[in-house]
C-alpha atoms as a PDB file:
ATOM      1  CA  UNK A   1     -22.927 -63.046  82.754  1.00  0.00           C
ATOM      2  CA  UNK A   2     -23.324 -64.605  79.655  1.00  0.00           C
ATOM      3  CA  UNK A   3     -24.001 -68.571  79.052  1.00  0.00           C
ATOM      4  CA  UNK A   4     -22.613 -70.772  76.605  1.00  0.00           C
ATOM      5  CA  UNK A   5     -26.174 -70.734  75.080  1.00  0.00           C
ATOM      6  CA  UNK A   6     -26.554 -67.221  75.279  1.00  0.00           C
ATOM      7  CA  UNK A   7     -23.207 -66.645  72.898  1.00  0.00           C
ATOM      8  CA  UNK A   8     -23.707 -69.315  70.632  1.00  0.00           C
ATOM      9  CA  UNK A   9     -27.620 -67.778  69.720  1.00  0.00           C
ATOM     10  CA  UNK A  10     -26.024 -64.232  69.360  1.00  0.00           C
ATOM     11  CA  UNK A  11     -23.682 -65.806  67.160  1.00  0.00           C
ATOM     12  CA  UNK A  12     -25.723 -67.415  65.096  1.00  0.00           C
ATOM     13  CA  UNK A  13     -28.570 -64.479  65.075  1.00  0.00           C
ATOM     14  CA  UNK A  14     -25.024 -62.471  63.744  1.00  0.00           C
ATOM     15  CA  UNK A  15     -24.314 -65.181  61.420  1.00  0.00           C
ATOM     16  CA  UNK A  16     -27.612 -65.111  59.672  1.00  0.00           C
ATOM     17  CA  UNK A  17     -27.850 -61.414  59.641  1.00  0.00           C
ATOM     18  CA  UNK A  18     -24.840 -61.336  57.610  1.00  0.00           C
ATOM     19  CA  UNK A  19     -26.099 -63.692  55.716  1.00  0.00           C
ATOM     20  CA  UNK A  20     -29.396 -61.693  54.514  1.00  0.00           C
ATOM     21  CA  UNK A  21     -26.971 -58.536  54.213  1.00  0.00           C
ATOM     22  CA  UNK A  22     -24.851 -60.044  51.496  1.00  0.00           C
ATOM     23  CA  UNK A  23     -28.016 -62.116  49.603  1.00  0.00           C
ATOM     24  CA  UNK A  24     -29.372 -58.439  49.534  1.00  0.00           C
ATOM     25  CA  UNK A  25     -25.854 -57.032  47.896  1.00  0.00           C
ATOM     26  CA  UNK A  26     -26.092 -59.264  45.113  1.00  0.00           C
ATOM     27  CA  UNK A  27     -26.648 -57.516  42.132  1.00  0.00           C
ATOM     28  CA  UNK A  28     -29.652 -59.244  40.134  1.00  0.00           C
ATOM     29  CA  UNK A  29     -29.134 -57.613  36.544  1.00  0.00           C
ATOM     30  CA  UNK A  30     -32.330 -57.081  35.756  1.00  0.00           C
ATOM     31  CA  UNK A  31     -34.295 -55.475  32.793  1.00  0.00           C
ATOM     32  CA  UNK A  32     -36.572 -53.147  33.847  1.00  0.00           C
ATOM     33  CA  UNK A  33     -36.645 -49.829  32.200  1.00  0.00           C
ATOM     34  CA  UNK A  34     -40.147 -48.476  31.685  1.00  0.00           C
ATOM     35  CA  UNK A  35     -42.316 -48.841  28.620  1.00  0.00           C
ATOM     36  CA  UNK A  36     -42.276 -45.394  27.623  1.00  0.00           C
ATOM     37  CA  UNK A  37     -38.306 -44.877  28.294  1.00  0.00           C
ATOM     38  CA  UNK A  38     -37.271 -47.650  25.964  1.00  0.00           C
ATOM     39  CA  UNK A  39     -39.748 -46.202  23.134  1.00  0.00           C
ATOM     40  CA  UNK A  40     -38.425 -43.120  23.355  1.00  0.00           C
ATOM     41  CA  UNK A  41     -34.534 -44.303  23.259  1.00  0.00           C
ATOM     42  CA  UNK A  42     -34.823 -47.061  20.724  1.00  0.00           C
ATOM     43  CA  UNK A  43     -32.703 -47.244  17.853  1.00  0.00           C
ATOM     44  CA  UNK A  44     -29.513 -45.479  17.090  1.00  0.00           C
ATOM     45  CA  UNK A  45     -30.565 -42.665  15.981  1.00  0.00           C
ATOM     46  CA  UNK A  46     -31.673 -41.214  19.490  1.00  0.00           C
ATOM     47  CA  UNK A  47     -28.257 -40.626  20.913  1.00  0.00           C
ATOM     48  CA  UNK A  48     -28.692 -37.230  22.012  1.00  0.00           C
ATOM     49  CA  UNK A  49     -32.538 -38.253  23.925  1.00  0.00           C
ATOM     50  CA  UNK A  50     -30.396 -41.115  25.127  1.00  0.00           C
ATOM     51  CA  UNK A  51     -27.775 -38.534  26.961  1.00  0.00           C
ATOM     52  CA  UNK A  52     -30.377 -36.050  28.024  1.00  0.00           C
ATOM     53  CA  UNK A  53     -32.074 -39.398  29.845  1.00  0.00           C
ATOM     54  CA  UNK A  54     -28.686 -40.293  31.467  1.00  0.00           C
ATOM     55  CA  UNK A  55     -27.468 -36.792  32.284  1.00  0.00           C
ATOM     56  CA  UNK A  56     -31.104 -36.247  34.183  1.00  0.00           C
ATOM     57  CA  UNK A  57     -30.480 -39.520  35.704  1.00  0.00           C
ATOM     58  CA  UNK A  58     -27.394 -38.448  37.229  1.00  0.00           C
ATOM     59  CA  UNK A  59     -28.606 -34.586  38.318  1.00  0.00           C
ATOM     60  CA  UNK A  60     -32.011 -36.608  40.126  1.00  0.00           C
ATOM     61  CA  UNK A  61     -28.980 -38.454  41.750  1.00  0.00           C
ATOM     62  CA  UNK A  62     -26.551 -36.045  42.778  1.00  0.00           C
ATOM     63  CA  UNK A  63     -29.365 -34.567  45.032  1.00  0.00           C
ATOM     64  CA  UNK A  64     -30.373 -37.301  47.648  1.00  0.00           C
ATOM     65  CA  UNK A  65     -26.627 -37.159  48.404  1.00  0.00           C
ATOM     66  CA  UNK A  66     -25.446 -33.860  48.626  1.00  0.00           C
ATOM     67  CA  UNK A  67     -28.118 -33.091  50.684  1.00  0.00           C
ATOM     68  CA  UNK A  68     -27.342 -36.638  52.943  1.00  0.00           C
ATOM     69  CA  UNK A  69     -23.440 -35.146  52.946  1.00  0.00           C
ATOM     70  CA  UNK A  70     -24.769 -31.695  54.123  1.00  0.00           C
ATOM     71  CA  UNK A  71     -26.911 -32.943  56.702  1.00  0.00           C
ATOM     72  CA  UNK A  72     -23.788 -35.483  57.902  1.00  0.00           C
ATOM     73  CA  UNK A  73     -21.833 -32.238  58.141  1.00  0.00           C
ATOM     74  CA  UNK A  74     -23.586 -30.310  60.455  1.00  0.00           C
ATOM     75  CA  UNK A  75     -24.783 -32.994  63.022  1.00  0.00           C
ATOM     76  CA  UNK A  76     -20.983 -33.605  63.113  1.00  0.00           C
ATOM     77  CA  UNK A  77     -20.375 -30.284  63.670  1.00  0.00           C
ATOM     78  CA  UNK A  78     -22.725 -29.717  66.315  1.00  0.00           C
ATOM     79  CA  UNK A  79     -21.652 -32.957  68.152  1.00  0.00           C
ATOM     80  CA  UNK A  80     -17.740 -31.442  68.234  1.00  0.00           C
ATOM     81  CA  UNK A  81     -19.094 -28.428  69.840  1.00  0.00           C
ATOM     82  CA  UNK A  82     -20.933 -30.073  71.707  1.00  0.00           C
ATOM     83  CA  UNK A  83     -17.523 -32.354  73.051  1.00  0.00           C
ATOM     84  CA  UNK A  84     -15.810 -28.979  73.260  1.00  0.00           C
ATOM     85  CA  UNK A  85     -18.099 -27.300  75.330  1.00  0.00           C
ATOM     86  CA  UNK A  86     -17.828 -30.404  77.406  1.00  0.00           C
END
């Protein structure tokens, strides 16, 4: 069984947990786009360099999750054949 102690350290070990989650959530806006990326989009004249950036931005993006959806999708899948077999 649990003690009064015992509950009041998970509680606080929950509490500070938490804690670090949400100082990690913060956004800190920060400026850090590389040397060569701001040379090449500086200025107005560079909209269509700045669109190509931001539309290969987005495609390098799109990847890590489709592929983290995909892989989501068939360990669910196997684990609901698994509970129909069952």
């Amino acid at each position: 069984m649990y003690t009064k102690n015992k509950i009041q350290k998970s509680s606080s070990k929950l509490q500070s947990f938490m804690f670090g989650i949400c100082i990690f959530l913060i956004g800190i806006s920060a400026n850090a786009q590389c040397a060569m990326c701001r040379a090449a989009l500086s200025g107005d004249s560079n909209t269509k360099k700045a669109e190509a950036v931001n539309d290969g931005i987005v495609y390098l993006m799109v990847i890590p999750y489709l592929l983290v959806l995909i892989i989501g999708y068939l360990i669910y899948r196997m684990y609901s054949k698994k509970k129909k077999a069952v």
